[in-house]
Protein backbone atom coordinates (compact mmCIF):
# COMPACT_ATOMS: atom_id res chain seq x y z
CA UNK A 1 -38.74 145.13 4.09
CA UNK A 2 -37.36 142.41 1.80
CA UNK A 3 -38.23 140.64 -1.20
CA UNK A 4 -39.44 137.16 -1.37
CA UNK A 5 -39.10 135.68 -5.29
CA UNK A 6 -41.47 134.02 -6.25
CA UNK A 7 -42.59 130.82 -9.04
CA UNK A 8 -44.35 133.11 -10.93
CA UNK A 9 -41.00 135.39 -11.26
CA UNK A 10 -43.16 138.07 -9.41
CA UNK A 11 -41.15 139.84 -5.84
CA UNK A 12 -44.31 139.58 -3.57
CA UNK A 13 -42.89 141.60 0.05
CA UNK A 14 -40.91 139.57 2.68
CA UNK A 15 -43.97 138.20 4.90
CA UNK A 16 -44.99 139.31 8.56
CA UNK A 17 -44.36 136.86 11.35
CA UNK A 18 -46.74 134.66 11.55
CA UNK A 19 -49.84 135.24 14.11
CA UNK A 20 -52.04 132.91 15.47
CA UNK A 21 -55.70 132.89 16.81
CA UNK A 22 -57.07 131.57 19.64
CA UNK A 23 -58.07 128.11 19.46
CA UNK A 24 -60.32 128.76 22.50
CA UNK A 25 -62.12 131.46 20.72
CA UNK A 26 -62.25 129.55 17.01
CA UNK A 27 -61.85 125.53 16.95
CA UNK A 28 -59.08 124.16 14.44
CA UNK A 29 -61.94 122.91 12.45
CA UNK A 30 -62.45 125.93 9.89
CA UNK A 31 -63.23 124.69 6.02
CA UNK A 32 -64.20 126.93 2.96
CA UNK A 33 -66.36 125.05 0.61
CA UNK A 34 -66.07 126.04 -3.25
CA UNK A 35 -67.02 123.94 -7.47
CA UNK A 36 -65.65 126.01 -10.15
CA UNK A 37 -66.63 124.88 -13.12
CA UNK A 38 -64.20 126.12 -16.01
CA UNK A 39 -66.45 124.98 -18.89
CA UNK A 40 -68.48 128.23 -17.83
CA UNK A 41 -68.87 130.98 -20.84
CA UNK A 42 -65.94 133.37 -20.62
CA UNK A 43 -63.80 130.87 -18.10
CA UNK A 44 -60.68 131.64 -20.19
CA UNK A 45 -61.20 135.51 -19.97
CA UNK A 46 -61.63 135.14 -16.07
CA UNK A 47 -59.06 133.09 -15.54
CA UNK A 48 -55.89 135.03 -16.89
CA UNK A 49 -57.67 138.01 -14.55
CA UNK A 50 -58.22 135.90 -11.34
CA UNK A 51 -54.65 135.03 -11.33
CA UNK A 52 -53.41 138.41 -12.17
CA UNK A 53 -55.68 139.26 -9.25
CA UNK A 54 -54.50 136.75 -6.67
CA UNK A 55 -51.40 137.70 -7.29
CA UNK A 56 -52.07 141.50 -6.26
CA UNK A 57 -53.99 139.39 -3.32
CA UNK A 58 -50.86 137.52 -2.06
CA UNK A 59 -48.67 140.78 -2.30
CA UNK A 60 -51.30 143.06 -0.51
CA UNK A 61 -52.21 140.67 3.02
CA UNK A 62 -48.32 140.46 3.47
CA UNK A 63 -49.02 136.70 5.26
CA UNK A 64 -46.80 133.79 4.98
CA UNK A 65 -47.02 131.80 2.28
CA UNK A 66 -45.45 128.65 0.20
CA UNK A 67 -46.72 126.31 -2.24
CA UNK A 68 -45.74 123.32 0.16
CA UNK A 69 -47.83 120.96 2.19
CA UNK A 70 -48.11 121.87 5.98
CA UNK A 71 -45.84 122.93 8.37
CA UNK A 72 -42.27 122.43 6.30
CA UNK A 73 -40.29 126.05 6.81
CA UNK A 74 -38.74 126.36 10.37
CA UNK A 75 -37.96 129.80 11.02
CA UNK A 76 -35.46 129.03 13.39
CA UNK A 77 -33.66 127.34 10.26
CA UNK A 78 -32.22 129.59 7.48
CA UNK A 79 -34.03 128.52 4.43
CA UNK A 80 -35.93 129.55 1.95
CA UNK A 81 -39.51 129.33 1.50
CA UNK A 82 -41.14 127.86 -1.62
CA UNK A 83 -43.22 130.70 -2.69
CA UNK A 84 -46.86 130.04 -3.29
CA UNK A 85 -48.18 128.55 -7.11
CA UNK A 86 -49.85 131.72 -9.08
CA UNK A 87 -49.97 130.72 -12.99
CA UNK A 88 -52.45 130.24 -15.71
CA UNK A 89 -50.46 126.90 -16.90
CA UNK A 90 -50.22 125.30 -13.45
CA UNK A 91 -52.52 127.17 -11.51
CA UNK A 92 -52.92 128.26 -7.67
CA UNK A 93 -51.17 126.64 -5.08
CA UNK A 94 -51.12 128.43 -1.85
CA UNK A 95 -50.53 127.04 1.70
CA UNK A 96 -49.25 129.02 4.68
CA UNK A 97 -45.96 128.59 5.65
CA UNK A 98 -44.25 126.95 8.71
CA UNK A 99 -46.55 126.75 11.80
CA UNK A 100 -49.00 129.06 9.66
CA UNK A 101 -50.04 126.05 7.35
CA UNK A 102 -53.07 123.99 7.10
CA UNK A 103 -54.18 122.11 3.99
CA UNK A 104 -53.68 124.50 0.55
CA UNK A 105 -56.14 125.63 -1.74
CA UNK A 106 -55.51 124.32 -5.01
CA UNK A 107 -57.60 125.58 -8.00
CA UNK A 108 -56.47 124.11 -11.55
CA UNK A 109 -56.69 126.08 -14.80
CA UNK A 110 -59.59 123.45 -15.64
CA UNK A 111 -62.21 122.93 -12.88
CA UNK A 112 -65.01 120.52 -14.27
CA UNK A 113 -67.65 122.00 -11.00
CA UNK A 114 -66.65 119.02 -8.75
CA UNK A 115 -66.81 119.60 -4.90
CA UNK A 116 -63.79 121.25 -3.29
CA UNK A 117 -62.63 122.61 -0.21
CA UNK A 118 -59.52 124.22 1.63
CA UNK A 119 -59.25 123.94 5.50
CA UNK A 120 -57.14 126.59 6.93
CA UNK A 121 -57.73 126.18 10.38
CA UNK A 122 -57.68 129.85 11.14
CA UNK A 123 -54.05 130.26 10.13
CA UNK A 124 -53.06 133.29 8.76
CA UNK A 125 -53.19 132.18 5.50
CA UNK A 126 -56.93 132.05 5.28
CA UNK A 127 -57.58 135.53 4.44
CA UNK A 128 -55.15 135.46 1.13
CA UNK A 129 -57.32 131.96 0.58
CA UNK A 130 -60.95 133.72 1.20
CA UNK A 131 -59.90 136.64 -0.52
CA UNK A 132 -59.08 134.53 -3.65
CA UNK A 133 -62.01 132.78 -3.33
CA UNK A 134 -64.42 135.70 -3.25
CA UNK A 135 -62.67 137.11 -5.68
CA UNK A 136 -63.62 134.46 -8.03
CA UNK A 137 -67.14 134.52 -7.17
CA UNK A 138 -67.55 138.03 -7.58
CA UNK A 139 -65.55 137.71 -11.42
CA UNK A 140 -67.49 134.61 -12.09
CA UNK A 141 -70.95 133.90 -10.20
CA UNK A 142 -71.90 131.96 -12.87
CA UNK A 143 -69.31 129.46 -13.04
CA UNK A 144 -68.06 129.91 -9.32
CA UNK A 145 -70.27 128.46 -6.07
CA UNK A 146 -68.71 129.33 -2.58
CA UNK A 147 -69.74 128.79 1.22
CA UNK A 148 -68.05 128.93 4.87
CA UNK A 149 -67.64 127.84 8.40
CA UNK A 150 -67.17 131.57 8.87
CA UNK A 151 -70.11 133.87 8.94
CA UNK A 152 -70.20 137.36 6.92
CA UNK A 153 -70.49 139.05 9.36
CA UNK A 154 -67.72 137.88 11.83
CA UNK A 155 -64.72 140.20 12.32
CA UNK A 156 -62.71 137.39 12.83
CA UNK A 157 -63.73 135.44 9.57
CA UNK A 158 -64.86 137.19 6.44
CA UNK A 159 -64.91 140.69 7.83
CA UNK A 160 -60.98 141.09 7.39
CA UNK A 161 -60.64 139.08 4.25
CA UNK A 162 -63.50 141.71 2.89
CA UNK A 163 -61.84 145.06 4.33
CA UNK A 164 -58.59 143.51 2.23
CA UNK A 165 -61.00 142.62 -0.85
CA UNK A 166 -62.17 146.56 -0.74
CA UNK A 167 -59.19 148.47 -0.56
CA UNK A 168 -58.02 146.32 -3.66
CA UNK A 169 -61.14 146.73 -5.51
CA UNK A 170 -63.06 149.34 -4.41
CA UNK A 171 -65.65 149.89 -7.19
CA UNK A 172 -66.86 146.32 -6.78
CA UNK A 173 -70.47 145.94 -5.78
CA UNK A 174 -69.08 143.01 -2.95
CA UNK A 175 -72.03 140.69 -1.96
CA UNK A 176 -71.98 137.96 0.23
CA UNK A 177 -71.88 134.87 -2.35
CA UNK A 178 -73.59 132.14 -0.19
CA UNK A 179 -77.32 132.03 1.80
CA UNK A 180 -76.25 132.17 5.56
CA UNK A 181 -78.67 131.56 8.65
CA UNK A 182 -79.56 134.41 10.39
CA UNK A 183 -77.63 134.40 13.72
CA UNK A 184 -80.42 136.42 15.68
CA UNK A 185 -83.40 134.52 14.49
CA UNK A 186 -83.42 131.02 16.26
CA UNK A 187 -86.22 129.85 13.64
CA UNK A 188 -83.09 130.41 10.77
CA UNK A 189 -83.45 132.19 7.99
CA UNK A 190 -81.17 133.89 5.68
CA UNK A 191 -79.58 137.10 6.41
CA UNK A 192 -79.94 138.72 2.80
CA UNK A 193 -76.47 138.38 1.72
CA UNK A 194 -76.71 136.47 -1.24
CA UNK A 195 -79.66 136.48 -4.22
CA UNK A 196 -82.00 133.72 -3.66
């Protein structure tokens, strides 16, 4: 397989085609919700780490990826794509590429808590973006807040982007890091996954 280079001066693998799911099955509509707040004790410390670790993310779910704004890269065009942003100066910047892109998530080196979110749509991309995500919630719960459209327990949704998280980091004690309403119980509820 080839190389892609990328911004961060970093050969991530040549990505997979593209694949697509079923907008019958899962609407277009599909958000992920997240405030870091970089003020938080140790923020510094975390950060260098989180983007040595999306890094390791973006090379290990071998998905299409740029640092551009929706669908730009043709693949019946020779080009190159603009790999994704990865760097403690300018932060993370990653967007799928071509047909595969949505809106990009976009974390800055300095996050003051205010209300984000990245809508991927379902593109391929989203389990590099969930991964990263969770990641940062499980290096930071104190400074890092997190919720979904996707449910836990979905194989579609976070299942995947959690079998990805675990072969990477095995050792981690991986928790869901939002409340989510029990499916089964039609009076709600929570399903345990995060501390109250």
């Amino acid at each position: 397989m080839g190389k892609v280079k990328a911004h961060i001066d970093t050969e991530f693998p040549a990505p997979n085609p593209v694949r697509f799911i079923d907008p019958l099955m899962h609407p277009p509509s599909y958000s992920h919700y997240f405030h870091i707040n970089s003020n938080s004790k140790g923020w510094d410390k975390i950060w260098s780490r989180l983007i040595a670790d999306t890094k390791i993310i973006v090379a290990a779910a071998d998905v299409a990826l740029t640092a551009e704004d929706g669908p730009c890269y043709d693949e019946d065009l020779v080009t190159t794509i603009p790999p994704p942003i990865v760097s403690v100066d300018e932060g993370i910047y990653i967007n799928g590429a071509g047909k595969g892109a949505s809106k990009p998530l976009v974390i800055g080196p300095h996050e003051d808590g205010h209300f984000n979110y990245v809508k991927t749509n379902w593109k391929p991309y989203d389990v590099v973006v969930c991964c990263v995500l969770l990641r940062a919630a499980m290096l930071a719960p104190h400074a890092v807040q997190l919720s979904s459209d996707g449910f836990w327990e979905e194989e579609l949704s976070w299942k995947e982007v959690r079998r990805l998280y675990q072969s990477l980091w095995p050792e981690d004690n991986l928790y869901c890091p939002w409340k989510e309403p029990a499916v089964e119980d039609p009076n709600g509820g929570s399903t345990g996954c995060a501390p109250s």
